[in-house]
PDB file of N, CA and C in Angstrom:
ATOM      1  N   UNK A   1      -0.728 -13.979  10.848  1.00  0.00           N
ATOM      2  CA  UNK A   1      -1.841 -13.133  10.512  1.00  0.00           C
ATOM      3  C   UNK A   1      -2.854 -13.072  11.652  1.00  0.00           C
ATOM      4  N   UNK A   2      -2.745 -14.108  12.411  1.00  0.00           N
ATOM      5  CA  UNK A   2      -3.660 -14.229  13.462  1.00  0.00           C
ATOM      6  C   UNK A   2      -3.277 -12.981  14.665  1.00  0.00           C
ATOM      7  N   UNK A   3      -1.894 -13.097  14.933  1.00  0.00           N
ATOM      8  CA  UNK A   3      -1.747 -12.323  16.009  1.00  0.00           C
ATOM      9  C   UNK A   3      -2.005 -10.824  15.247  1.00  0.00           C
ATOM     10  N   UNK A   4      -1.688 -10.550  14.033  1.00  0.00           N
ATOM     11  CA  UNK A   4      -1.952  -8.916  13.992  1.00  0.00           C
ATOM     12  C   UNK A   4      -3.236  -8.923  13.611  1.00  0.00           C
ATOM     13  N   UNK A   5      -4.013  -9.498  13.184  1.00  0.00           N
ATOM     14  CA  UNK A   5      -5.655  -9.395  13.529  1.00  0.00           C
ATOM     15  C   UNK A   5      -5.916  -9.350  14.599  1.00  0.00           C
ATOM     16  N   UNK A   6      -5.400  -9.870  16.077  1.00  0.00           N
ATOM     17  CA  UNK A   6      -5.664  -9.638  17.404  1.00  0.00           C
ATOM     18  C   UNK A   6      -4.945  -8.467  17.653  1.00  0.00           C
ATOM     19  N   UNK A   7      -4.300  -7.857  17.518  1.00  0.00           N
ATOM     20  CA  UNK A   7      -3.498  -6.378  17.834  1.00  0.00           C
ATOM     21  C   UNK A   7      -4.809  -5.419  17.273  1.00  0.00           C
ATOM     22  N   UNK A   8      -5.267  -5.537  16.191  1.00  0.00           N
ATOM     23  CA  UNK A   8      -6.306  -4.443  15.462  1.00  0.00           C
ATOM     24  C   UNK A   8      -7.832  -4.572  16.145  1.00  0.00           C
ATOM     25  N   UNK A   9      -7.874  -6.021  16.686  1.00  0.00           N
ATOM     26  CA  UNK A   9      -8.817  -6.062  17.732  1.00  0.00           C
ATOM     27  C   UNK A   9      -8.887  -5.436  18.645  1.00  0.00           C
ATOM     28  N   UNK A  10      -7.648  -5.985  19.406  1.00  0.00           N
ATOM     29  CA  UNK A  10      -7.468  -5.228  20.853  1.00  0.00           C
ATOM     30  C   UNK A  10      -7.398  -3.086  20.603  1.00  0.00           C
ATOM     31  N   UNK A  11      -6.937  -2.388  19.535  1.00  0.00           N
ATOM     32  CA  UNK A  11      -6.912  -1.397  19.500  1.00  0.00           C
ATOM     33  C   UNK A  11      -8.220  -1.011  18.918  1.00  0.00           C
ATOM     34  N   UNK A  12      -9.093  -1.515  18.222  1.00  0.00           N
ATOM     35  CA  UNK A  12     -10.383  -1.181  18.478  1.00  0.00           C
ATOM     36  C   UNK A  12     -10.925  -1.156  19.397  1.00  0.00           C
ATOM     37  N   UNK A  13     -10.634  -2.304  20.686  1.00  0.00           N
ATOM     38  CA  UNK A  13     -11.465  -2.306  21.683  1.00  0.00           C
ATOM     39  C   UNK A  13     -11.156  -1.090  22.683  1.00  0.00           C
ATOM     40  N   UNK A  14      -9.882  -0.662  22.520  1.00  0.00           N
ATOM     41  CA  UNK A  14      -9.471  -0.003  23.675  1.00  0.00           C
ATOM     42  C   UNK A  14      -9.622   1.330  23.565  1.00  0.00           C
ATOM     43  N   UNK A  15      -9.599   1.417  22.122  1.00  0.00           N
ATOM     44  CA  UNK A  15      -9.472   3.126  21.101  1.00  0.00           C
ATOM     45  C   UNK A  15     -10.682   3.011  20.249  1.00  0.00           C
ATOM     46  N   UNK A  16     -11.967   2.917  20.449  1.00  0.00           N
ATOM     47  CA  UNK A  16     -13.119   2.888  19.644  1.00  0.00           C
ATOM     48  C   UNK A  16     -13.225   3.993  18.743  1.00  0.00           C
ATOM     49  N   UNK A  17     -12.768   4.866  19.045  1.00  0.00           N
ATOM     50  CA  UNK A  17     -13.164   6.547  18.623  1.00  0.00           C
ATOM     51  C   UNK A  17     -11.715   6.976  17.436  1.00  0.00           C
ATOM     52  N   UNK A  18     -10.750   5.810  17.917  1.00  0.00           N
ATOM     53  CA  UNK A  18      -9.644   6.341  17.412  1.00  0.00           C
ATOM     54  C   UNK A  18      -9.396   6.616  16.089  1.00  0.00           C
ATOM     55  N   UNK A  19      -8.663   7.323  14.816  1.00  0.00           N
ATOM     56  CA  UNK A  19      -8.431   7.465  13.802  1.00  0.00           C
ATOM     57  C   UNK A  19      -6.862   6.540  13.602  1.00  0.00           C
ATOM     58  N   UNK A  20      -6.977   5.680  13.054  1.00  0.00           N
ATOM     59  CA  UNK A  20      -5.895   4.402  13.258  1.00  0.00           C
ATOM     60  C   UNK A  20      -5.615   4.364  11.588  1.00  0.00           C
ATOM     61  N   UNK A  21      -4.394   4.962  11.025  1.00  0.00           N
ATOM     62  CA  UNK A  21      -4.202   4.547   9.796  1.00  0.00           C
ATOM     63  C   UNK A  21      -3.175   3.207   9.566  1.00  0.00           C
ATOM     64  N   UNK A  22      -3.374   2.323   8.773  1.00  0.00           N
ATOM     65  CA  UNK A  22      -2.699   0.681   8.921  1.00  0.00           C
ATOM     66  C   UNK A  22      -2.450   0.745   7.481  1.00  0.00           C
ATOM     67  N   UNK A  23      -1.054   1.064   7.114  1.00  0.00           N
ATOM     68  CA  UNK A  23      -0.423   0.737   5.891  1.00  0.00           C
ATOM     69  C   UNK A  23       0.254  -0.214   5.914  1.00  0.00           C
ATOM     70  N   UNK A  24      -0.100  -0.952   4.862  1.00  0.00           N
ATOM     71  CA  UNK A  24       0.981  -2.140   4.062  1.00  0.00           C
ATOM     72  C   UNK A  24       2.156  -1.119   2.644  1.00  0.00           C
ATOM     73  N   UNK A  25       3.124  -2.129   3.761  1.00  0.00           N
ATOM     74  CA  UNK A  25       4.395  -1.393   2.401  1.00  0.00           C
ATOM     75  C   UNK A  25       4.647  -2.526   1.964  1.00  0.00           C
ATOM     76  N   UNK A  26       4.486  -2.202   0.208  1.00  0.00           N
ATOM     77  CA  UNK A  26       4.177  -3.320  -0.404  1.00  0.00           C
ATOM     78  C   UNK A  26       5.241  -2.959  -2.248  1.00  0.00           C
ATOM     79  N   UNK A  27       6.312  -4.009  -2.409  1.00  0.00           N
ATOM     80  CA  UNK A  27       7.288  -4.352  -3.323  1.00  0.00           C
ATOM     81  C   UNK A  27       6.463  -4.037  -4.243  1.00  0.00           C
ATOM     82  N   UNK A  28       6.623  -2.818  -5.520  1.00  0.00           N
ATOM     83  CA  UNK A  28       6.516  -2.580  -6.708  1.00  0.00           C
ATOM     84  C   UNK A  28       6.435  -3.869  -7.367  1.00  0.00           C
ATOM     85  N   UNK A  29       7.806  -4.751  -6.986  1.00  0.00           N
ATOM     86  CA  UNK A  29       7.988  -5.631  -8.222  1.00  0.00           C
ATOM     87  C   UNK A  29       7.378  -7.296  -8.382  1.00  0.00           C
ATOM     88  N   UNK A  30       6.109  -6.993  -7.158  1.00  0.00           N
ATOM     89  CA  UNK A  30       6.035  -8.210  -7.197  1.00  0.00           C
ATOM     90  C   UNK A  30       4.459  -8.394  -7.855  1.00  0.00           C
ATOM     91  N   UNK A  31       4.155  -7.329  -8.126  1.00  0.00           N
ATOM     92  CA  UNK A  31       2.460  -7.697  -9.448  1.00  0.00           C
ATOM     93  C   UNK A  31       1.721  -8.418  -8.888  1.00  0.00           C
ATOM     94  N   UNK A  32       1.683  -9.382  -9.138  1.00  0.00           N
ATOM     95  CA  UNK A  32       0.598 -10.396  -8.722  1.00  0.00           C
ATOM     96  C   UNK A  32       0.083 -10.939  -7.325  1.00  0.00           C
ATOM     97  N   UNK A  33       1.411 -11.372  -6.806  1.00  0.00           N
ATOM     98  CA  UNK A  33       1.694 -11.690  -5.383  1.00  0.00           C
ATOM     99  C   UNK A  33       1.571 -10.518  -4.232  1.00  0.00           C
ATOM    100  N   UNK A  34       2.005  -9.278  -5.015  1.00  0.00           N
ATOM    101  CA  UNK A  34       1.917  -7.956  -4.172  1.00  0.00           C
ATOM    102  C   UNK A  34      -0.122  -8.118  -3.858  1.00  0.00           C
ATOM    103  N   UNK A  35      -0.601  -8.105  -4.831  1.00  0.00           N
ATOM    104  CA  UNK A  35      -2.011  -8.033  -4.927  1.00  0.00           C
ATOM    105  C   UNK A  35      -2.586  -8.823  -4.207  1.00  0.00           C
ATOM    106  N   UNK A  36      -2.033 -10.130  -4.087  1.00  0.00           N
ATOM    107  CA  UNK A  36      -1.981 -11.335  -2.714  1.00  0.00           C
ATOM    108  C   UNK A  36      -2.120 -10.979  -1.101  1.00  0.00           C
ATOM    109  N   UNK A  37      -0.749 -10.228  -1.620  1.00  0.00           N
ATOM    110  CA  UNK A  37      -0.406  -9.687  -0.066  1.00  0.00           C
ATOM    111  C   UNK A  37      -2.002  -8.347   0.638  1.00  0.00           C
ATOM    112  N   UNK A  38      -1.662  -7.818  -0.048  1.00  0.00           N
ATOM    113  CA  UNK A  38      -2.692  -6.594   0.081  1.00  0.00           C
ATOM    114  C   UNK A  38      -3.798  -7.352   0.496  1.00  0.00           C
ATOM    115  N   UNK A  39      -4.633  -8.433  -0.162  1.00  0.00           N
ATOM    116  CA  UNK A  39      -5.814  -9.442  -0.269  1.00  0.00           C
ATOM    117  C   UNK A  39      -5.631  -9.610   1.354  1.00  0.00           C
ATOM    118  N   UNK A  40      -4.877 -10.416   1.994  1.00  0.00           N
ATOM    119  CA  UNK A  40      -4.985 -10.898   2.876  1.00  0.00           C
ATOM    120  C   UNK A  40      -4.044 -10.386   4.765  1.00  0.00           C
ATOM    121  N   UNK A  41      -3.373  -9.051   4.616  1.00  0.00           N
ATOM    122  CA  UNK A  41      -3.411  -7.914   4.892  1.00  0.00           C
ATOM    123  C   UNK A  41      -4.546  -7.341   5.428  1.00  0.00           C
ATOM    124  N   UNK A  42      -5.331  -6.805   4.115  1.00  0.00           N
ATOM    125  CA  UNK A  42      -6.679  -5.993   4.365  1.00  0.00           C
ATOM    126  C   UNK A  42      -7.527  -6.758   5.242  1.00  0.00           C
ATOM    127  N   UNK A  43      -7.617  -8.367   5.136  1.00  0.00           N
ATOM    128  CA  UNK A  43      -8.268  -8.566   6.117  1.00  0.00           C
ATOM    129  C   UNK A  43      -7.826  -8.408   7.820  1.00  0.00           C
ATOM    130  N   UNK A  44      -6.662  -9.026   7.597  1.00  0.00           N
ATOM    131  CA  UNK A  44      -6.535  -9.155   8.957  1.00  0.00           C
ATOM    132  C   UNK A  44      -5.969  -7.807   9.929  1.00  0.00           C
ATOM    133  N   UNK A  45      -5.834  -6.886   9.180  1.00  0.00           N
ATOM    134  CA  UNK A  45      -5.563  -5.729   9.607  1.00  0.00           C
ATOM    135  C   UNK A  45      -6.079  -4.449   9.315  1.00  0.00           C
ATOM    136  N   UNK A  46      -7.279  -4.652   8.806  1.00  0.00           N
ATOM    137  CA  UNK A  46      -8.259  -3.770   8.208  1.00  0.00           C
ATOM    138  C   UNK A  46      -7.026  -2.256   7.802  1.00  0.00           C
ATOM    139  N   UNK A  47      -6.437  -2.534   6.868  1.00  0.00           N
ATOM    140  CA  UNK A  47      -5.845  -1.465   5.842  1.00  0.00           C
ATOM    141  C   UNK A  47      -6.453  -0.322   5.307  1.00  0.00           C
ATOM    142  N   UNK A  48      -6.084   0.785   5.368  1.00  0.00           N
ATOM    143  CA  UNK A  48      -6.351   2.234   5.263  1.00  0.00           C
ATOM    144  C   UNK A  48      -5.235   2.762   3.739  1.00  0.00           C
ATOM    145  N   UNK A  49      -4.655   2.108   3.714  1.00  0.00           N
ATOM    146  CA  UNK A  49      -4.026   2.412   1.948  1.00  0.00           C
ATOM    147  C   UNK A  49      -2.558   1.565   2.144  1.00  0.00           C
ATOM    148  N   UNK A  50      -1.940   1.962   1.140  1.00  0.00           N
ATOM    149  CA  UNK A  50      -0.967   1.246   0.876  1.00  0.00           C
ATOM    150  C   UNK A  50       0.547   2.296   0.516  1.00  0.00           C
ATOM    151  N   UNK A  51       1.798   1.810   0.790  1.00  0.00           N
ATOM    152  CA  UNK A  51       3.020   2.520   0.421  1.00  0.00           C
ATOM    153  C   UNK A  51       3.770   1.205  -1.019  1.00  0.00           C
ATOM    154  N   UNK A  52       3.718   1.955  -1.911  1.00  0.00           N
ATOM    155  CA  UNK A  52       3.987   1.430  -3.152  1.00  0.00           C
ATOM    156  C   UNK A  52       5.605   1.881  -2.772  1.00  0.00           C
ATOM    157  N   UNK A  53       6.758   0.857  -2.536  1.00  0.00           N
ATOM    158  CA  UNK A  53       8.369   1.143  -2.830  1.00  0.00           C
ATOM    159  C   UNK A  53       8.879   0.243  -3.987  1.00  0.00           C
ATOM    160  N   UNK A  54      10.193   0.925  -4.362  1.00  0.00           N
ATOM    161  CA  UNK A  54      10.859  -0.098  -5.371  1.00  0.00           C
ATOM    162  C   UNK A  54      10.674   0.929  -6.721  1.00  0.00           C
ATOM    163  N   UNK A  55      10.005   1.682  -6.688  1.00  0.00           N
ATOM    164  CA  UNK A  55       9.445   2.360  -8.268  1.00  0.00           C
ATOM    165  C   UNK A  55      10.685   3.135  -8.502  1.00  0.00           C
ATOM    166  N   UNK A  56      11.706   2.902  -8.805  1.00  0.00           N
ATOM    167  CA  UNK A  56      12.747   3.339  -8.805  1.00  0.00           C
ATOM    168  C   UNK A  56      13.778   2.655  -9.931  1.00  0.00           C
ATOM    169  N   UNK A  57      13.114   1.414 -10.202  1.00  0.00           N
ATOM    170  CA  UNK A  57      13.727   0.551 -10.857  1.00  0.00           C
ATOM    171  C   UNK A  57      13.027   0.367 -11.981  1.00  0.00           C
ATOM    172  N   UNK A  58      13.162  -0.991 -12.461  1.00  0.00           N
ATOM    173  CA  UNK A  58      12.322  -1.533 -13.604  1.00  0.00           C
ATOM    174  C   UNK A  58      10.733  -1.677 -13.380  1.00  0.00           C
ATOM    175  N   UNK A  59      10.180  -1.725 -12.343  1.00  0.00           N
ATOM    176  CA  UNK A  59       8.859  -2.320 -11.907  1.00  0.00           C
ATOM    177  C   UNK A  59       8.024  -0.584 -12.108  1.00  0.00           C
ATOM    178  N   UNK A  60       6.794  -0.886 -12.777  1.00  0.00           N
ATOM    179  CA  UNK A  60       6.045  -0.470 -13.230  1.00  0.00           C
ATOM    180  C   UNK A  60       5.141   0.098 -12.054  1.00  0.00           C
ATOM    181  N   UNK A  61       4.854  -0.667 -11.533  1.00  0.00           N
ATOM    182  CA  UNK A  61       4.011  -0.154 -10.731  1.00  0.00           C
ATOM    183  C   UNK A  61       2.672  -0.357 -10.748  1.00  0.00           C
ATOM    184  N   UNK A  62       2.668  -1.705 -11.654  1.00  0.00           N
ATOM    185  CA  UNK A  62       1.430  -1.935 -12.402  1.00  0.00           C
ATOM    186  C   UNK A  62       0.198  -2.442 -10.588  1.00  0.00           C
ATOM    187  N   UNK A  63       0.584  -2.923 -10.453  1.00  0.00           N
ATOM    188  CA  UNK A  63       0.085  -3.784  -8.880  1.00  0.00           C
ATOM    189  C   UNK A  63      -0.313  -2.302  -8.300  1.00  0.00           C
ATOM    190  N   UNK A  64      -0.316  -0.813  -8.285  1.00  0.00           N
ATOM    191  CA  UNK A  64      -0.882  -0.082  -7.523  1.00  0.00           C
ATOM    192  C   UNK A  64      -2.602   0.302  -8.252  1.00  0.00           C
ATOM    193  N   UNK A  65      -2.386  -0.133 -10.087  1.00  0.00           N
ATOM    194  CA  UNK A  65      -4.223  -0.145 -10.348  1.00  0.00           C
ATOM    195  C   UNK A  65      -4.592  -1.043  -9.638  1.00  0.00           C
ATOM    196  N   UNK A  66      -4.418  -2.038  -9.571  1.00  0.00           N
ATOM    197  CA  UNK A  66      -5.082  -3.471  -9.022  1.00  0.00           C
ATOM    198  C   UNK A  66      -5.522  -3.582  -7.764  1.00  0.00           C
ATOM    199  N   UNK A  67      -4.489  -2.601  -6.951  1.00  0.00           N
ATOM    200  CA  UNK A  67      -4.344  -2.735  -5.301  1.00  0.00           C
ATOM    201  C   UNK A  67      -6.188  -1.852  -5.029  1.00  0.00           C
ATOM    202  N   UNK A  68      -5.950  -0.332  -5.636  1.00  0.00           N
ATOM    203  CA  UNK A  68      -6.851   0.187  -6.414  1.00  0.00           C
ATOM    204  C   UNK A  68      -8.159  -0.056  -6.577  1.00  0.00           C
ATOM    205  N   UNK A  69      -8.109  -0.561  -7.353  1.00  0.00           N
ATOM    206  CA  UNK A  69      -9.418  -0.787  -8.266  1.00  0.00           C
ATOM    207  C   UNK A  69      -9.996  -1.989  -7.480  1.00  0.00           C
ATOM    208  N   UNK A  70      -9.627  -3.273  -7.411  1.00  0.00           N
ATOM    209  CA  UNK A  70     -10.268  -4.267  -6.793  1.00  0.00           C
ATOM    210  C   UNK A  70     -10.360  -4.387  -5.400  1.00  0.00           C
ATOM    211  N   UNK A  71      -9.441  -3.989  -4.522  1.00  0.00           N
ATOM    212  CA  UNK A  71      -9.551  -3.903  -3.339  1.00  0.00           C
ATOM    213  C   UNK A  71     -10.265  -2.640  -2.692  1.00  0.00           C
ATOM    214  N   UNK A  72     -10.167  -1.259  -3.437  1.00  0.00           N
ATOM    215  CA  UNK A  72     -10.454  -0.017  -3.494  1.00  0.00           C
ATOM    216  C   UNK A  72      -9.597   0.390  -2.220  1.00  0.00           C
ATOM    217  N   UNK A  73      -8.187   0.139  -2.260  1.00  0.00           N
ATOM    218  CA  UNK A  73      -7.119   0.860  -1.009  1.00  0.00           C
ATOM    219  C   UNK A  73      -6.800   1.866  -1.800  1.00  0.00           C
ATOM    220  N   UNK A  74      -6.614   2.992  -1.090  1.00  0.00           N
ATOM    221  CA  UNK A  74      -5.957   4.162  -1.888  1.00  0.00           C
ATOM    222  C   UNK A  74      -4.090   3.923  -1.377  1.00  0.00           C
ATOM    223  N   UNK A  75      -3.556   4.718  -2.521  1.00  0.00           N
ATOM    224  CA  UNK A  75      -1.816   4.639  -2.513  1.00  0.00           C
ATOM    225  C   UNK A  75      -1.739   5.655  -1.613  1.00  0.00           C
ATOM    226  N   UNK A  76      -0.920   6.087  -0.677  1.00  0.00           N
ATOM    227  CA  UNK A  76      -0.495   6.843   0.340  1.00  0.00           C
ATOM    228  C   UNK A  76       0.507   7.550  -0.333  1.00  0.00           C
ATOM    229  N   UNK A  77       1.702   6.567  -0.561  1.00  0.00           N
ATOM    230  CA  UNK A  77       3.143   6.843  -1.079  1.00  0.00           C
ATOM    231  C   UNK A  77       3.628   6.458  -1.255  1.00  0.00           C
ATOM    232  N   UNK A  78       4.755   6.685  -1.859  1.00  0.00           N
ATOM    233  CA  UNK A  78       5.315   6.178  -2.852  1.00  0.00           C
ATOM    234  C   UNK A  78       6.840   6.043  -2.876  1.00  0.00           C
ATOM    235  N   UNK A  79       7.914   5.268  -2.850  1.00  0.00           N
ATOM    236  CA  UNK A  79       9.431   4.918  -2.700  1.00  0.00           C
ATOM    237  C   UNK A  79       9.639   4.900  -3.748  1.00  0.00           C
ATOM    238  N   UNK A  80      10.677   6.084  -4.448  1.00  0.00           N
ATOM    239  CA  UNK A  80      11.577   5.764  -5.633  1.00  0.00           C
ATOM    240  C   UNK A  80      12.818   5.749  -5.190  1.00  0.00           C
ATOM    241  N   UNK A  81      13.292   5.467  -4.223  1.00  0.00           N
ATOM    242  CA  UNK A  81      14.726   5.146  -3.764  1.00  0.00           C
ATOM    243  C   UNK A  81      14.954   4.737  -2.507  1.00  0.00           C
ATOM    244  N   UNK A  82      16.056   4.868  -1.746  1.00  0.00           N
ATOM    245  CA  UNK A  82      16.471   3.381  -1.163  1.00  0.00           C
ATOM    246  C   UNK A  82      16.239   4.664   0.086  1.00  0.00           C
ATOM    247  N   UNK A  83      16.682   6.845   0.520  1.00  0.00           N
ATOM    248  CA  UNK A  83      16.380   7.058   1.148  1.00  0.00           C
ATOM    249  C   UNK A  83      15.024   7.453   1.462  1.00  0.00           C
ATOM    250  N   UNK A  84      14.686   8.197   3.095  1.00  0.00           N
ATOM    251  CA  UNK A  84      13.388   9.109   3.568  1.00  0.00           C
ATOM    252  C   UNK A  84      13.088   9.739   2.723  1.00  0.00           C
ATOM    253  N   UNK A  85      14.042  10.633   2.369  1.00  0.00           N
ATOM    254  CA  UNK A  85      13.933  11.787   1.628  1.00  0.00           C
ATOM    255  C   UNK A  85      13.107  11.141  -0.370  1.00  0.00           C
ATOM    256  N   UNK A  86      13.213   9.688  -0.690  1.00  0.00           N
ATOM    257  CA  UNK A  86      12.747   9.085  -1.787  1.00  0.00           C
ATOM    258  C   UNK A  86      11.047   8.939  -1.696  1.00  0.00           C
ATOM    259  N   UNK A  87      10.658   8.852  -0.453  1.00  0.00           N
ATOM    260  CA  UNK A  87       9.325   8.606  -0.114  1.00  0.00           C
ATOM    261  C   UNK A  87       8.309  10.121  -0.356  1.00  0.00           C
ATOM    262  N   UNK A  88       7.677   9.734  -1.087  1.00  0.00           N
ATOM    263  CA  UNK A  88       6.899  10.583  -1.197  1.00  0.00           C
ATOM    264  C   UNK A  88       5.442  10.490  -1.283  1.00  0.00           C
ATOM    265  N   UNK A  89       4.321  11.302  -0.828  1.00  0.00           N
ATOM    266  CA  UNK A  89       2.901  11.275  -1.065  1.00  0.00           C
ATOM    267  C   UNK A  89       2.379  11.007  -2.407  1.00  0.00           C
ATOM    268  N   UNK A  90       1.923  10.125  -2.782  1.00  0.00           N
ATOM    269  CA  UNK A  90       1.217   9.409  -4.162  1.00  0.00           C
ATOM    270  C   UNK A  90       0.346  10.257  -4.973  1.00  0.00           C
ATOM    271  N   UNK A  91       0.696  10.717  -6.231  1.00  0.00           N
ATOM    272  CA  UNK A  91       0.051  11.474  -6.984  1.00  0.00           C
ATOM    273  C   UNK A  91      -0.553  10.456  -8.126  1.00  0.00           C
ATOM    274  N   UNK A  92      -1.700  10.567  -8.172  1.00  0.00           N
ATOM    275  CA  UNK A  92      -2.487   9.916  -9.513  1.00  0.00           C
ATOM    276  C   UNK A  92      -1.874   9.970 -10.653  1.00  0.00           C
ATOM    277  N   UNK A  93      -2.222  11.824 -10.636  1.00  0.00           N
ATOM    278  CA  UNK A  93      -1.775  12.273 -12.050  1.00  0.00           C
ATOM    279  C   UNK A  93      -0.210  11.794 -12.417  1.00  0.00           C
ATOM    280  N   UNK A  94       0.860  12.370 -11.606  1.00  0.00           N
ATOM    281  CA  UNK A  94       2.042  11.722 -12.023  1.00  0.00           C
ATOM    282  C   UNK A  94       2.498  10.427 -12.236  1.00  0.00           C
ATOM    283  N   UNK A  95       1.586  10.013 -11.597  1.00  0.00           N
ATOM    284  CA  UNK A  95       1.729   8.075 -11.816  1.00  0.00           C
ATOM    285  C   UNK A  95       1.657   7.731 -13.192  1.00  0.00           C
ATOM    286  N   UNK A  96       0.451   8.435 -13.538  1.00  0.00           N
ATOM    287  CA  UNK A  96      -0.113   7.785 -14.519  1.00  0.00           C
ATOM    288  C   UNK A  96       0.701   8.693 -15.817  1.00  0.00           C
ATOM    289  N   UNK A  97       1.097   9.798 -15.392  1.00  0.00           N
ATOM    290  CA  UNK A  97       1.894  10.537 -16.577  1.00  0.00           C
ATOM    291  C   UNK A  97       3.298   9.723 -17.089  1.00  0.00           C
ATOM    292  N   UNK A  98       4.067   9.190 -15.810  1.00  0.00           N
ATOM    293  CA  UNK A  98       5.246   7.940 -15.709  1.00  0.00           C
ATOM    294  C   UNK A  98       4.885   6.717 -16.661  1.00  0.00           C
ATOM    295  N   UNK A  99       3.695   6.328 -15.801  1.00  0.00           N
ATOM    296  CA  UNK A  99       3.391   4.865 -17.262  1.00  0.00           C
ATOM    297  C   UNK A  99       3.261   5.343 -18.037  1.00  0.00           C
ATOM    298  N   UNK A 100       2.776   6.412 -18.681  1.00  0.00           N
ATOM    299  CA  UNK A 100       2.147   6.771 -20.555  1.00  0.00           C
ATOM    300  C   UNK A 100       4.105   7.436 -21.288  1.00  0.00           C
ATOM    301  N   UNK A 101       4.441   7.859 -19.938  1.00  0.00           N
ATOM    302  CA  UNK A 101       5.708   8.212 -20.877  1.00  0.00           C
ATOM    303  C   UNK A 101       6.995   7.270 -20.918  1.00  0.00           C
ATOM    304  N   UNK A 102       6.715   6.349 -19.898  1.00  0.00           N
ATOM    305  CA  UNK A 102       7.900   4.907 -20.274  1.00  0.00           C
ATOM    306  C   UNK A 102       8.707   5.330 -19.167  1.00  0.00           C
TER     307      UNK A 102
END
Protein backbone atom coordinates (compact mmCIF):
# COMPACT_ATOMS: atom_id res chain seq x y z
CA UNK A 1 0.00 0.00 0.00
CA UNK A 2 2.92 2.08 0.60
CA UNK A 3 4.39 1.94 -2.80
CA UNK A 4 0.97 2.78 -4.61
CA UNK A 5 0.43 5.68 -2.27
CA UNK A 6 3.92 6.80 -3.57
CA UNK A 7 2.92 6.29 -7.34
CA UNK A 8 -0.35 8.73 -6.60
CA UNK A 9 2.16 11.01 -4.99
CA UNK A 10 4.60 11.12 -7.50
CA UNK A 11 1.62 11.68 -10.26
CA UNK A 12 0.28 14.46 -8.37
CA UNK A 13 3.51 15.97 -8.19
CA UNK A 14 4.32 15.73 -11.73
CA UNK A 15 0.56 16.13 -13.21
CA UNK A 16 -0.94 18.76 -10.70
CA UNK A 17 -3.61 19.87 -13.17
CA UNK A 18 -4.22 16.35 -14.23
CA UNK A 19 -7.78 14.60 -14.31
CA UNK A 20 -6.52 11.06 -12.91
CA UNK A 21 -9.43 8.56 -12.51
CA UNK A 22 -8.17 5.51 -9.85
CA UNK A 23 -10.60 2.61 -9.82
CA UNK A 24 -10.66 -0.28 -7.53
CA UNK A 25 -12.13 -3.49 -9.12
CA UNK A 26 -13.65 -4.90 -6.42
CA UNK A 27 -15.38 -8.91 -5.98
CA UNK A 28 -19.26 -8.62 -5.70
CA UNK A 29 -18.95 -11.53 -3.42
CA UNK A 30 -17.00 -10.49 -0.85
CA UNK A 31 -19.56 -7.88 1.34
CA UNK A 32 -17.80 -7.06 4.08
CA UNK A 33 -14.16 -7.47 3.28
CA UNK A 34 -14.90 -5.87 -0.23
CA UNK A 35 -15.91 -2.71 2.01
CA UNK A 36 -12.38 -3.31 3.75
CA UNK A 37 -10.72 -3.23 0.67
CA UNK A 38 -12.32 -0.01 -0.72
CA UNK A 39 -11.55 1.51 3.16
CA UNK A 40 -8.03 1.21 2.69
CA UNK A 41 -7.57 1.61 -1.19
CA UNK A 42 -9.28 5.02 -0.93
CA UNK A 43 -6.67 5.97 1.19
CA UNK A 44 -3.74 5.12 -0.27
CA UNK A 45 -4.74 5.78 -3.69
CA UNK A 46 -7.17 8.44 -3.39
CA UNK A 47 -10.11 6.47 -5.46
CA UNK A 48 -12.46 8.14 -7.91
CA UNK A 49 -15.20 5.16 -7.89
CA UNK A 50 -15.26 1.71 -8.03
CA UNK A 51 -15.88 -1.42 -10.78
CA UNK A 52 -18.36 -3.78 -9.01
CA UNK A 53 -17.52 -7.61 -11.02
CA UNK A 54 -18.88 -11.04 -10.26
CA UNK A 55 -22.73 -9.77 -10.40
CA UNK A 56 -23.34 -12.44 -12.55
CA UNK A 57 -23.68 -15.00 -10.04
CA UNK A 58 -25.19 -15.42 -6.67
CA UNK A 59 -23.67 -12.17 -5.03
CA UNK A 60 -26.00 -9.43 -4.62
CA UNK A 61 -24.18 -6.76 -4.86
CA UNK A 62 -25.02 -5.71 -1.57
CA UNK A 63 -21.20 -4.15 -0.82
CA UNK A 64 -21.91 -1.48 -3.79
CA UNK A 65 -24.66 0.53 -1.05
CA UNK A 66 -21.98 0.43 1.48
CA UNK A 67 -19.03 1.22 -0.89
CA UNK A 68 -21.66 4.17 -1.56
CA UNK A 69 -23.05 5.46 1.16
CA UNK A 70 -20.17 5.33 3.74
CA UNK A 71 -17.27 5.92 1.78
CA UNK A 72 -19.38 8.14 -0.79
CA UNK A 73 -17.32 6.34 -4.04
CA UNK A 74 -19.57 6.31 -6.86
CA UNK A 75 -19.94 2.69 -8.99
CA UNK A 76 -18.40 3.27 -12.46
CA UNK A 77 -19.27 -0.34 -13.66
CA UNK A 78 -20.28 -3.04 -13.50
CA UNK A 79 -19.13 -7.06 -14.55
CA UNK A 80 -21.88 -9.52 -15.12
CA UNK A 81 -19.64 -11.91 -16.87
CA UNK A 82 -16.36 -13.29 -17.32
CA UNK A 83 -16.14 -11.10 -21.06
CA UNK A 84 -15.33 -6.96 -22.17
CA UNK A 85 -18.26 -7.02 -23.79
CA UNK A 86 -20.03 -8.07 -19.78
CA UNK A 87 -18.68 -4.76 -18.40
CA UNK A 88 -20.82 -2.23 -18.37
CA UNK A 89 -21.43 1.56 -17.04
CA UNK A 90 -23.39 1.35 -13.57
CA UNK A 91 -26.95 2.28 -13.55
CA UNK A 92 -28.64 3.11 -10.12
CA UNK A 93 -31.92 2.60 -11.35
CA UNK A 94 -31.26 -0.93 -12.76
CA UNK A 95 -29.34 -1.98 -9.82
CA UNK A 96 -31.73 -1.33 -7.66
CA UNK A 97 -34.65 -2.67 -10.00
CA UNK A 98 -32.31 -6.31 -9.91
CA UNK A 99 -32.35 -6.34 -5.99
CA UNK A 100 -36.26 -5.56 -5.63
CA UNK A 101 -36.89 -8.21 -8.35
CA UNK A 102 -34.54 -11.19 -7.04
Amino acid sequence: MDELAKIRRIIDKKAPDAKVESLLVLDATLGQNGLRQAQVFLEAAKLSGVVLTKLDGTAKGGVALAVAQQLNLPIRFIGAGEGIEDLRPFSSYEFVEALLNG
